[in-house]
Structure formats: C-alpha cells, structure tokens
N, C-alpha and C. Protein backbone atom coordinates (compact mmCIF):
# COMPACT_ATOMS: atom_id res chain seq x y z
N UNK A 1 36.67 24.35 35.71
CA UNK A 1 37.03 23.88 34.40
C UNK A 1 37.78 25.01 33.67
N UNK A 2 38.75 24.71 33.07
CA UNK A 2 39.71 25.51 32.30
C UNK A 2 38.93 25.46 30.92
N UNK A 3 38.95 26.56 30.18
CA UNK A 3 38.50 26.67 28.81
C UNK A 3 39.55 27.14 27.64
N UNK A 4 39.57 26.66 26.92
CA UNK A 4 40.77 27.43 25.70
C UNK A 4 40.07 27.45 24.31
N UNK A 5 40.09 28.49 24.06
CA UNK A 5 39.67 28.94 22.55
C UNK A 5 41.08 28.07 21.92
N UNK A 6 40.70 27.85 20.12
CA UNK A 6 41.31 27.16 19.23
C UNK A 6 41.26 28.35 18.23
N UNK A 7 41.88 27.99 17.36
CA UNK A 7 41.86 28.55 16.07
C UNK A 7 40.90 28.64 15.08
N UNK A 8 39.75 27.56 15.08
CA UNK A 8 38.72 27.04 14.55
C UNK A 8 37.17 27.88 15.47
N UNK A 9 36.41 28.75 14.99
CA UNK A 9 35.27 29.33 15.80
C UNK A 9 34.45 28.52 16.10
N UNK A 10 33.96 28.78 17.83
CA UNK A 10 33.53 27.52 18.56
C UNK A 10 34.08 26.24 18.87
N UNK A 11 35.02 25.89 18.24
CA UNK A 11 36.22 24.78 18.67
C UNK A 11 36.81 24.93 20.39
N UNK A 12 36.22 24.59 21.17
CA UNK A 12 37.01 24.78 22.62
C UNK A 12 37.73 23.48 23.11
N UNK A 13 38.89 23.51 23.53
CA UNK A 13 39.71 22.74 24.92
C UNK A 13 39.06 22.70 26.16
N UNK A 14 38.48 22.08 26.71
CA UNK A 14 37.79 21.64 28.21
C UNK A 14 38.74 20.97 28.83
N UNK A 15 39.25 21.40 30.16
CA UNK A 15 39.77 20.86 30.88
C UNK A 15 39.25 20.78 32.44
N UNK A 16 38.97 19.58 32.96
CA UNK A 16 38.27 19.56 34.13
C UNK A 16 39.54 19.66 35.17
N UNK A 17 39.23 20.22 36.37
CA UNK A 17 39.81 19.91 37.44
C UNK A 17 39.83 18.57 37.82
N UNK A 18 41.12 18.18 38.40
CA UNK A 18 41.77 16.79 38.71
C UNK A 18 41.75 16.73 40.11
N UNK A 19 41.43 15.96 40.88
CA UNK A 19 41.71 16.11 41.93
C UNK A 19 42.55 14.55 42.52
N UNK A 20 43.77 14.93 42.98
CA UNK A 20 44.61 13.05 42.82
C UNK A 20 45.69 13.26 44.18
N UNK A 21 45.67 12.11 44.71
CA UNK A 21 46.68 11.77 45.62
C UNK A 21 46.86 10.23 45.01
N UNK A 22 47.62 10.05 46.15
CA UNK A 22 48.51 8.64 46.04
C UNK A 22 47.44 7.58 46.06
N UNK A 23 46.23 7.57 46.00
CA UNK A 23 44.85 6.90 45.73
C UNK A 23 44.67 6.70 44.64
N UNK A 24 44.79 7.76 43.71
CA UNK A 24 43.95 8.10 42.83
C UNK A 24 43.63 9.05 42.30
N UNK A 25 42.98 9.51 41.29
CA UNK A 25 42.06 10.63 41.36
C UNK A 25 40.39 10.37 40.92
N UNK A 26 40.37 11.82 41.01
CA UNK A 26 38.89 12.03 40.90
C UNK A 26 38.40 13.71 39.50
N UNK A 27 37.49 13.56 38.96
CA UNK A 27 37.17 14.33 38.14
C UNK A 27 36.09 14.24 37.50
N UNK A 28 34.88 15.67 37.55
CA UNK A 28 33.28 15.59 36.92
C UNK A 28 34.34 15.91 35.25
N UNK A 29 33.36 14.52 34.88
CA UNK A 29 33.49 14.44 33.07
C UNK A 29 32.56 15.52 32.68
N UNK A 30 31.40 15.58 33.31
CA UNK A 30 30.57 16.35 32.30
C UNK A 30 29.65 16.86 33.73
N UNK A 31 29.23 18.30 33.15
CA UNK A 31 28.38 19.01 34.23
C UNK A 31 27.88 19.77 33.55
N UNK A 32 25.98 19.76 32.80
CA UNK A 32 25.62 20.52 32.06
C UNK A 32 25.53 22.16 32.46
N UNK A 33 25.14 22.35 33.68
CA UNK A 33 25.46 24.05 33.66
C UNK A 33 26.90 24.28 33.71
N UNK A 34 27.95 23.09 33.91
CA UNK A 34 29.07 24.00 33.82
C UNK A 34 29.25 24.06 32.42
N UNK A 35 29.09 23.55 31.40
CA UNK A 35 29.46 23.29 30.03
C UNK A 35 28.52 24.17 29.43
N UNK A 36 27.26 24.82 29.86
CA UNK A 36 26.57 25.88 29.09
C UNK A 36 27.15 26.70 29.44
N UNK A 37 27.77 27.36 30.39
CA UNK A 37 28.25 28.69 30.85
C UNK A 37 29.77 28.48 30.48
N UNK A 38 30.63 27.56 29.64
CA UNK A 38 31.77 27.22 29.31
C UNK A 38 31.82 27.39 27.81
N UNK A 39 30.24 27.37 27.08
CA UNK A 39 30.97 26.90 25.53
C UNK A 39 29.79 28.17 25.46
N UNK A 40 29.32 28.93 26.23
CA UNK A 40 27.87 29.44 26.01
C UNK A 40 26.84 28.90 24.84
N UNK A 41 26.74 27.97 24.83
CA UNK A 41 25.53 27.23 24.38
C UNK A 41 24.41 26.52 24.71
N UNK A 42 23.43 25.97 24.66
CA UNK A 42 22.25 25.38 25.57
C UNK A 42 22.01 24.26 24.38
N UNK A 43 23.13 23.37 24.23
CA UNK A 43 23.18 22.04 23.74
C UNK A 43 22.82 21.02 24.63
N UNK A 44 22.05 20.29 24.42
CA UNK A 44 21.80 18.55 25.38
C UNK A 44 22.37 17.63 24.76
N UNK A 45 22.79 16.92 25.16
CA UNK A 45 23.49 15.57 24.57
C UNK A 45 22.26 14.65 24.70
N UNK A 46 22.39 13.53 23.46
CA UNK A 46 21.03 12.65 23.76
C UNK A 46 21.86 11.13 23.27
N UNK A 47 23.28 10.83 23.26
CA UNK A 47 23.72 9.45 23.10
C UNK A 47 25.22 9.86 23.49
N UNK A 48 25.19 8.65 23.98
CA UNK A 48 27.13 8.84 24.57
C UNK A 48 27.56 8.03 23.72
N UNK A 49 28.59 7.51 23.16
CA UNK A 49 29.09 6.61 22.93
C UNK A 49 30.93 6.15 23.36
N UNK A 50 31.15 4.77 23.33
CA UNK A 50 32.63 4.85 22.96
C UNK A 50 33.01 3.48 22.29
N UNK A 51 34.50 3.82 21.87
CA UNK A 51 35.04 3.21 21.01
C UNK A 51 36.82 2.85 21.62
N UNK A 52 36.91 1.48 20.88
CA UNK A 52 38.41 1.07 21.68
C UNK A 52 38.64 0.85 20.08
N UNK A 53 39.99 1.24 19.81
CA UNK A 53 40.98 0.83 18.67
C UNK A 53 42.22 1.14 18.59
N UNK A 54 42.83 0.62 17.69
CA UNK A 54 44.14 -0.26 18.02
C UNK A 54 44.84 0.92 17.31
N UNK A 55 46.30 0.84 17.93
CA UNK A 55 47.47 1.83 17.55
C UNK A 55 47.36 2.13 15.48
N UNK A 56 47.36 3.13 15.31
CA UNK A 56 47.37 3.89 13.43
C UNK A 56 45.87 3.70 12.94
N UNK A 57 45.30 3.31 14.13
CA UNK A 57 43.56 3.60 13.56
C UNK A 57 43.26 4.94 13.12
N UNK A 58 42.71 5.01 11.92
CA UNK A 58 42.51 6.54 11.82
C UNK A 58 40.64 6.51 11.77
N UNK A 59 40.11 7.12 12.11
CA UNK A 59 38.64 6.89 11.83
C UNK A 59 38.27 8.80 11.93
N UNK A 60 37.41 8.55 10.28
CA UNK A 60 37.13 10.08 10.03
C UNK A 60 37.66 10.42 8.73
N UNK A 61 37.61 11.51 8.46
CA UNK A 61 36.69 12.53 9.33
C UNK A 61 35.09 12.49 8.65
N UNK A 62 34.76 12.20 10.03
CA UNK A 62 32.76 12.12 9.78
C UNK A 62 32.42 13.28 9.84
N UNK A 63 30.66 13.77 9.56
CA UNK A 63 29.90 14.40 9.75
C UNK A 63 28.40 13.80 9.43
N UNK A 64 27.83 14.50 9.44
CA UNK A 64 26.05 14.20 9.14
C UNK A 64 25.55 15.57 8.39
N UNK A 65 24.57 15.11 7.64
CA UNK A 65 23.99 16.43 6.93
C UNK A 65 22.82 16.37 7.19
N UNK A 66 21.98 17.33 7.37
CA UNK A 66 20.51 16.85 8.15
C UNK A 66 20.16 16.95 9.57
N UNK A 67 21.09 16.31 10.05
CA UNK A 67 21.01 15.89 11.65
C UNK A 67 22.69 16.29 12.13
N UNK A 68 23.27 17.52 11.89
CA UNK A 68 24.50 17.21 12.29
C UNK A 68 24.94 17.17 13.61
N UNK A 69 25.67 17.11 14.09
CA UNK A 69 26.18 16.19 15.92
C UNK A 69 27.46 17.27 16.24
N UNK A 70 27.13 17.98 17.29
CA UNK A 70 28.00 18.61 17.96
C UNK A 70 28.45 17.31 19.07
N UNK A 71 29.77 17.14 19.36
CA UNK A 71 30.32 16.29 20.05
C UNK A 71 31.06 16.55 20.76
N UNK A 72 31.41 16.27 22.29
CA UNK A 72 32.06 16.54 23.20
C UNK A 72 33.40 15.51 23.73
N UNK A 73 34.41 15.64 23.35
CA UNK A 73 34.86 13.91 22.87
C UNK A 73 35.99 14.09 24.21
N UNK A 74 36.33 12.75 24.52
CA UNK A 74 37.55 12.62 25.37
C UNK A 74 38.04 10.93 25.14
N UNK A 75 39.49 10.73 25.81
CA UNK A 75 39.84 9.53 25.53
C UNK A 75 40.04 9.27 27.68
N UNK A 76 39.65 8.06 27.77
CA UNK A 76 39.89 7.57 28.97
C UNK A 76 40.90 6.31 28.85
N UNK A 77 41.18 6.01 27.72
CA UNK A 77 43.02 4.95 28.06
C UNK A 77 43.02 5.29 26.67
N UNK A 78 44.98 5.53 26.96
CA UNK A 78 45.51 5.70 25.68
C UNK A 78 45.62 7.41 25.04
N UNK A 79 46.22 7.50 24.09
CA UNK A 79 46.24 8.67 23.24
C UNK A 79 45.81 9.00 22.09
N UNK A 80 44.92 9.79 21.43
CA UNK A 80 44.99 9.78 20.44
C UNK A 80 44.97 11.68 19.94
N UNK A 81 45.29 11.34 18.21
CA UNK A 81 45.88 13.07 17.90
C UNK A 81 43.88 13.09 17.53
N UNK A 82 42.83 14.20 17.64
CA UNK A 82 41.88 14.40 17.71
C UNK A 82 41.96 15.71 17.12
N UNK A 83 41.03 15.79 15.54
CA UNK A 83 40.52 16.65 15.05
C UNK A 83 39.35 17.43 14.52
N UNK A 84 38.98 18.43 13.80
CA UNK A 84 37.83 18.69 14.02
C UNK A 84 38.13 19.88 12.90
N UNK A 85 37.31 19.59 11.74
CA UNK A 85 37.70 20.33 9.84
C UNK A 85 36.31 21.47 10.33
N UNK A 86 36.02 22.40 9.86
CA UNK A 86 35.39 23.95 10.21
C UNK A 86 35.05 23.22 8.39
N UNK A 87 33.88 23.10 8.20
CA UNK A 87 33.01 22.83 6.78
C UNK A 87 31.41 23.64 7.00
N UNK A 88 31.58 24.53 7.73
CA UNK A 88 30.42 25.37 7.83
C UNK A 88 30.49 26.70 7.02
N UNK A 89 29.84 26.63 5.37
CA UNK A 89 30.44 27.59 4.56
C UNK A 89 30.52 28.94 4.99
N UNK A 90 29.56 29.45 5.96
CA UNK A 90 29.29 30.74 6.88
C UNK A 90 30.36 31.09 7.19
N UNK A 91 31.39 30.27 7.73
CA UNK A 91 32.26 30.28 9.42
C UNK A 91 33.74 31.34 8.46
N UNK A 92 33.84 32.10 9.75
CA UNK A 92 35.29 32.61 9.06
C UNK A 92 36.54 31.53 9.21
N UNK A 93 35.93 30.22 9.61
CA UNK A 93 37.32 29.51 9.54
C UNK A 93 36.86 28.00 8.50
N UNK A 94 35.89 28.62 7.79
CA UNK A 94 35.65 27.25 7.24
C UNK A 94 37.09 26.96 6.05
N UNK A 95 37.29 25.63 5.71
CA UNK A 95 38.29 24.47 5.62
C UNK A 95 39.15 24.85 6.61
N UNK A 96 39.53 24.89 7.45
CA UNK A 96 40.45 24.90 8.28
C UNK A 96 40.44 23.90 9.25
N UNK A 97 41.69 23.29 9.65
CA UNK A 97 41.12 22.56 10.77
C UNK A 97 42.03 22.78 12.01
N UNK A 98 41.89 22.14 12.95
CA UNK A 98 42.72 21.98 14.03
C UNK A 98 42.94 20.52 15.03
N UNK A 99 43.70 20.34 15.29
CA UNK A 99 44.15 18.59 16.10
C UNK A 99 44.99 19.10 17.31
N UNK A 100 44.68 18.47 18.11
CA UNK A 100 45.50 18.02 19.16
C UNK A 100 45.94 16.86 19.76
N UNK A 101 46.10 16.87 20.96
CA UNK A 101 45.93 15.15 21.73
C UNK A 101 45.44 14.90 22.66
N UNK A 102 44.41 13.94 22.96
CA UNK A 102 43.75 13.67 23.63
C UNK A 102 44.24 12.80 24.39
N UNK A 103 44.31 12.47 25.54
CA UNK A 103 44.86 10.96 26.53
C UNK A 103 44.31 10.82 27.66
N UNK A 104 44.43 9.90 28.39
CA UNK A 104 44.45 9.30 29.55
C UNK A 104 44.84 10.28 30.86
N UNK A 105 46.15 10.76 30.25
CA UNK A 105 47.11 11.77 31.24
C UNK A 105 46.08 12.87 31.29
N UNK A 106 46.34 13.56 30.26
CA UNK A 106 45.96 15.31 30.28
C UNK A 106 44.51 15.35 30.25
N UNK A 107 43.75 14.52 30.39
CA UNK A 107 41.83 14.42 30.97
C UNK A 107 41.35 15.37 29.83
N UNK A 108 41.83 16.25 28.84
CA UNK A 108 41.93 17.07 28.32
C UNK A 108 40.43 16.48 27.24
N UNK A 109 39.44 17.64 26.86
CA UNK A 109 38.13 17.20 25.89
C UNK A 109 38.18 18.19 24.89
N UNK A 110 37.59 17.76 23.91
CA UNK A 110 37.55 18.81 23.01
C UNK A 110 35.75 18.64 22.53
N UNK A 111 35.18 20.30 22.27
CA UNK A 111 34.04 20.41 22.39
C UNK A 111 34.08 20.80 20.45
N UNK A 112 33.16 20.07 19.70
CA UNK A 112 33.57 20.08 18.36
C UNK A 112 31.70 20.65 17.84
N UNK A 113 31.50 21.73 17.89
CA UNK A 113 30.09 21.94 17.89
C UNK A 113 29.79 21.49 16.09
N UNK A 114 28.36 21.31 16.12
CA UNK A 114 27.43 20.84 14.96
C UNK A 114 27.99 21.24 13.81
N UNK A 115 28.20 20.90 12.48
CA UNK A 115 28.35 21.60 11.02
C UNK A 115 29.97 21.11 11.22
N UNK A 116 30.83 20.66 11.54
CA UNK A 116 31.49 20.43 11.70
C UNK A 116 32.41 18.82 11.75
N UNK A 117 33.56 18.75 10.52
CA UNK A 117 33.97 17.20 10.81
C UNK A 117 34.81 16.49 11.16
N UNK A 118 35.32 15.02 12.01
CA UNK A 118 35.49 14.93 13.43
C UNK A 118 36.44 13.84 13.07
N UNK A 119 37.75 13.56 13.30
CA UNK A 119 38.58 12.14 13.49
C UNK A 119 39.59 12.33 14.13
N UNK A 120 40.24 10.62 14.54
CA UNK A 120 41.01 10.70 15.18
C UNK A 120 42.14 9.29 14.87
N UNK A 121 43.32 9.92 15.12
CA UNK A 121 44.16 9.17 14.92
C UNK A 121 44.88 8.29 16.51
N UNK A 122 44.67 7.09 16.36
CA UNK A 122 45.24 6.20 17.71
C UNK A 122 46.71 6.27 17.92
N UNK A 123 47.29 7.07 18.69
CA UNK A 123 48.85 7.13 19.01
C UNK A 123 49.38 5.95 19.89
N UNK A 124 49.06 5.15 20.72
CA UNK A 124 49.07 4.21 21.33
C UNK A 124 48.80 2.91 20.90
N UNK A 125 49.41 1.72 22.00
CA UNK A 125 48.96 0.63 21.47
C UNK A 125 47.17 0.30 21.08
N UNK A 126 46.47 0.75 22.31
CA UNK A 126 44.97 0.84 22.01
C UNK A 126 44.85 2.46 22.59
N UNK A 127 43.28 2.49 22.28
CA UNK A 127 42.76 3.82 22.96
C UNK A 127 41.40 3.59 23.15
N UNK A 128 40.47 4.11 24.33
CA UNK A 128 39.37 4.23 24.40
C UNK A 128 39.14 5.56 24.58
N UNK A 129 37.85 5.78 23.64
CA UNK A 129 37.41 7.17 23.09
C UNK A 129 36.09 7.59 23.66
N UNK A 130 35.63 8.38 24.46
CA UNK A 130 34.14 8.52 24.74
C UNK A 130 33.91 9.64 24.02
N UNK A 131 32.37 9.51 23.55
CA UNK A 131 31.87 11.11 23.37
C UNK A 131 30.42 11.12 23.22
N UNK A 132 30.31 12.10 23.28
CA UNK A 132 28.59 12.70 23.73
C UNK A 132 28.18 13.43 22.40
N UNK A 133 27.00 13.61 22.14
CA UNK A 133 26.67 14.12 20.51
C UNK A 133 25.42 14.57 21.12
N UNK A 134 24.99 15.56 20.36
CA UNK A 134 23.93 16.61 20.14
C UNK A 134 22.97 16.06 19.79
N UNK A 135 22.76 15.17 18.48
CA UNK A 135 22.06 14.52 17.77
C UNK A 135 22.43 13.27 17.75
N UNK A 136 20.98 12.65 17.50
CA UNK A 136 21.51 10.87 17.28
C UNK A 136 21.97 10.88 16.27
N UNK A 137 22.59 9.35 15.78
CA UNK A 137 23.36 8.78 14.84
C UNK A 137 22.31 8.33 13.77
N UNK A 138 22.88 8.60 12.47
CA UNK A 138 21.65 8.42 11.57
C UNK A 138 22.24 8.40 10.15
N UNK A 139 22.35 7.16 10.10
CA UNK A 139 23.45 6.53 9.31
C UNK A 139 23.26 6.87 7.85
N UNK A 140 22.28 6.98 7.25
CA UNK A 140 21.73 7.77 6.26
C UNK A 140 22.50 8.88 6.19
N UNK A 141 22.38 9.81 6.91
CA UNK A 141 23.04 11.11 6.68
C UNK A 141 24.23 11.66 6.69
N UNK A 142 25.15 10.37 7.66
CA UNK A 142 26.70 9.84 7.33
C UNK A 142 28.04 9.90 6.36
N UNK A 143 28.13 11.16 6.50
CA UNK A 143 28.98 11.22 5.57
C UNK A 143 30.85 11.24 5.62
N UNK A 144 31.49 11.09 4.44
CA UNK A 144 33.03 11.05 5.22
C UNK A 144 34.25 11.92 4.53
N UNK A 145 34.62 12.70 4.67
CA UNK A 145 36.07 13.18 3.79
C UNK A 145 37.44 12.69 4.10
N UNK A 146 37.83 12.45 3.22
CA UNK A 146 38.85 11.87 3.03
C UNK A 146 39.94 11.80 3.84
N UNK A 147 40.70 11.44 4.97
CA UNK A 147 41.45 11.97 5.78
C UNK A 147 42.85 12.22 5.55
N UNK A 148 43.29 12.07 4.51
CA UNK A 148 44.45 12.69 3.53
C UNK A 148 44.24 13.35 2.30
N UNK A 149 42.99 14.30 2.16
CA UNK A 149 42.77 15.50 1.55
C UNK A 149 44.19 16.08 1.34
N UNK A 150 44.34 16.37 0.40
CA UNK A 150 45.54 17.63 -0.12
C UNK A 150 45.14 18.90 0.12
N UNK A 151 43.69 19.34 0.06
CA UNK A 151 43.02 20.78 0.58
C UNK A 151 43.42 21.16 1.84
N UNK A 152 42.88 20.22 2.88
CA UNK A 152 43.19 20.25 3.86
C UNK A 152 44.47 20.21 4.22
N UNK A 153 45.38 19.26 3.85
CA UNK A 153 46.60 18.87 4.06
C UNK A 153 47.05 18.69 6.12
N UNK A 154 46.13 17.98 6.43
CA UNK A 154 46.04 17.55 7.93
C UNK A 154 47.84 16.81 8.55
N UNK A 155 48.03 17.60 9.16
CA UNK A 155 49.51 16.83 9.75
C UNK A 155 49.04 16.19 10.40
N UNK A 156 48.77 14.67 10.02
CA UNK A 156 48.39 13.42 11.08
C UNK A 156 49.76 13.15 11.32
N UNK A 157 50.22 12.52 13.14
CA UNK A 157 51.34 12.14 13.32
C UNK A 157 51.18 10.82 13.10
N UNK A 158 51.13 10.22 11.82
CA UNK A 158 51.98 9.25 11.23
C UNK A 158 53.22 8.49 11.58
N UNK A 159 53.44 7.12 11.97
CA UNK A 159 54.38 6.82 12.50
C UNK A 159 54.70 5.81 11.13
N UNK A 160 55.47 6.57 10.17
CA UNK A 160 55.51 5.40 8.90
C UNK A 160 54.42 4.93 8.71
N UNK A 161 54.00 4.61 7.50
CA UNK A 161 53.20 4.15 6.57
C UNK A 161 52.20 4.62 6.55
N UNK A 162 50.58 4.46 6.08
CA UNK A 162 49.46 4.28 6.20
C UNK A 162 49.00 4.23 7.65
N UNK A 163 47.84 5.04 7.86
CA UNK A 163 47.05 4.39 8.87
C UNK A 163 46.58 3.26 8.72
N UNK A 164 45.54 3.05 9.45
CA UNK A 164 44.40 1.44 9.25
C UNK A 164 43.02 1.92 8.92
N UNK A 165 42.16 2.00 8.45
CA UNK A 165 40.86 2.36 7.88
C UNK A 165 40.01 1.25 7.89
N UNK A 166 38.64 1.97 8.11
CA UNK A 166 37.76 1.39 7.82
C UNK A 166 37.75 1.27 6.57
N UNK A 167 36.22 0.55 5.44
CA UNK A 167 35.99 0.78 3.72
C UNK A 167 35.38 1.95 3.88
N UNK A 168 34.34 2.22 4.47
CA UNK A 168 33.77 3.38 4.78
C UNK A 168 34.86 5.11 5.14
N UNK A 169 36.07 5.02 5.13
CA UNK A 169 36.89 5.67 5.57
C UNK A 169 37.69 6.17 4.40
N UNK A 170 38.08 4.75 4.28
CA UNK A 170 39.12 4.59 3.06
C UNK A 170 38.72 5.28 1.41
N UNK A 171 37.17 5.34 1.55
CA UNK A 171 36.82 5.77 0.35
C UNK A 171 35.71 7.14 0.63
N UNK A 172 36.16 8.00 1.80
CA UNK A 172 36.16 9.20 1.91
C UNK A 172 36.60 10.30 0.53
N UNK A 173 35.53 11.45 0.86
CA UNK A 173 35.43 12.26 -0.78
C UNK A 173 36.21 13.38 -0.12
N UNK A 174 36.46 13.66 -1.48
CA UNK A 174 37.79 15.02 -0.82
C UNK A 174 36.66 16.10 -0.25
N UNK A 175 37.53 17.24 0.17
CA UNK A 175 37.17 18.02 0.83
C UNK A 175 36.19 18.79 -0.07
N UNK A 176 36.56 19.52 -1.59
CA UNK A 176 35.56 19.83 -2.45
C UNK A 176 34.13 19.17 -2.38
N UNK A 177 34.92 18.01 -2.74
CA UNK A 177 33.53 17.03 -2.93
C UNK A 177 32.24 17.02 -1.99
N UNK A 178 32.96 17.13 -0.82
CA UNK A 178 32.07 17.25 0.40
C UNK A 178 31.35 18.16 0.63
N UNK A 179 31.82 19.42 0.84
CA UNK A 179 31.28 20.63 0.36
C UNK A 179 30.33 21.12 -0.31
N UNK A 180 30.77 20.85 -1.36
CA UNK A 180 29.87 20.84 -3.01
C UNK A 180 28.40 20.29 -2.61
N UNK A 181 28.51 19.35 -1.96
CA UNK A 181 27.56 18.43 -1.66
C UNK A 181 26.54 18.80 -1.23
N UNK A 182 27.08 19.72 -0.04
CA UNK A 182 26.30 19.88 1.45
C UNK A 182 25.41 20.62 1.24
C-alpha cells in the first residue's frame, strides 16, 4: 500500500496495490495490520456503510460531537471530489481543509481520522461511496457545516449552478458557528 501525507495532520491518501490483466483486477480494500502500521493508529472500524448518488450531489460536510467517526472512505463506481475540514481546535491545521478525487479508476481512499468534517461532491453521472467509521452513527450528535462557508472557501468543482442537497445539508451552520459550538 502506497501512503501520502496531505496538508491537513493525520489526513492520509491510501493506495492499495492493483493487481489487473485482461480479466480483471484484483485488490485488498482493507487489511487491519496493514492500515495500523500505515496511518500508525490502533483504530477498529465497527460499521461500513455505502451510498449511491446522482451527478452535483453534494452531501456534507458532517461530523459528530460526542461520538466522533474517523472514516476510511473510497468510491467503487464513479467519481467523486472528497473532502475532509481539520475542526480540531488543538490541530496546527485546524479550518483548513483538503479535497481530492476519489473514483472507480485510481482505487485511491482517503483516511479522514476522528474530530474531523467529511463531504463529497458527485462528479459523475452516479457514484457509489463506501466507508468504514470508528464510531457508530448517532444521529443525535450529527452535526453539519455549511458546504459553501466563505471561511473555508472550499473549491468544489462545480459544473454551473448549485449542487443538489439534502434539508439537512442545505441548512448547514457556518464554519464559526460550528466551532463555537463544539
């Protein structure tokens, strides 16, 4: 597995080895001693989940307060731009964030540890999204910032207009707000 530091502390790029001929390929998604000796952490995942949505979906950026969810995310069809806001007041990179792209092609994961908040924008017609979390989901503690914050000022690649939102999305608190909160 290939590893790449980000700009964001503890933010890593996971890249598994591919292995493909004119068959097919093949590739371990997840291998807990390789991923402790990769992110050096001794995190367990205890829920997988995934999600299919449609091209300018934006969903995010979540977190949890209480119970927060380090997440290990990848997309298996489709593309999407995948980010991850540093709101851990400690961190030398807190408001900061960082995005990339996630797809189908480049098998490419991003490891988004706990205290930390998480969205993604659908570049494709659809996308399916998997990811693994630290902590369960606990809807209570659910919280959302705004994903066109001016603080932040996030270069979502936008293809004209608006994304698509959830209500829960759409009425995300700015980045202060969130903060302030926590």
């Amino acid at each position: 597995m290939k590893v790449t530091s980000t700009p964001i502390t503890d933010v890593l790029i996971l890249e598994p080895r591919v292995f493909g001929d004119q068959r097919g390929f093949f590739l371990e998604s997840f291998n807990q001693r390789a991923f402790n000796a990769a992110t050096g952490t001794d995190f367990s995942f205890v829920q997988d989940n995934h999600s299919r949505s449609a091209k300018n979906v934006l969903r995010g950026l979540h977190y949890q307060l209480g119970q927060p969810q380090g997440k290990l995310v990848r997309v298996v069809r489709g593309a999407v731009f995948d980010v991850a806001v540093d709101i851990r007041p400690a961190s030398p990179t807190f408001g900061k964030w960082f995005g990339l792209e996630l797809s189908e092609e480049n098998h490419r994961q991003l490891w988004v540890p706990p205290g930390l908040a998480h969205g993604f924008l659908v570049l494709t017609d659809s996308a399916e999204f998997l990811y693994k979390t630290t902590d369960y989901y606990a809807p209570e503690q659910e919280r959302c910032i705004a994903w066109d914050d001016p603080v932040l000022a996030i270069a979502w690649p936008l293809e004209g207009g608006s994304p698509l939102l959830s209500g829960k999305d759409a009425a995300g608190l700015s980045f202060k707000e969130a903060v302030s909160a926590s």
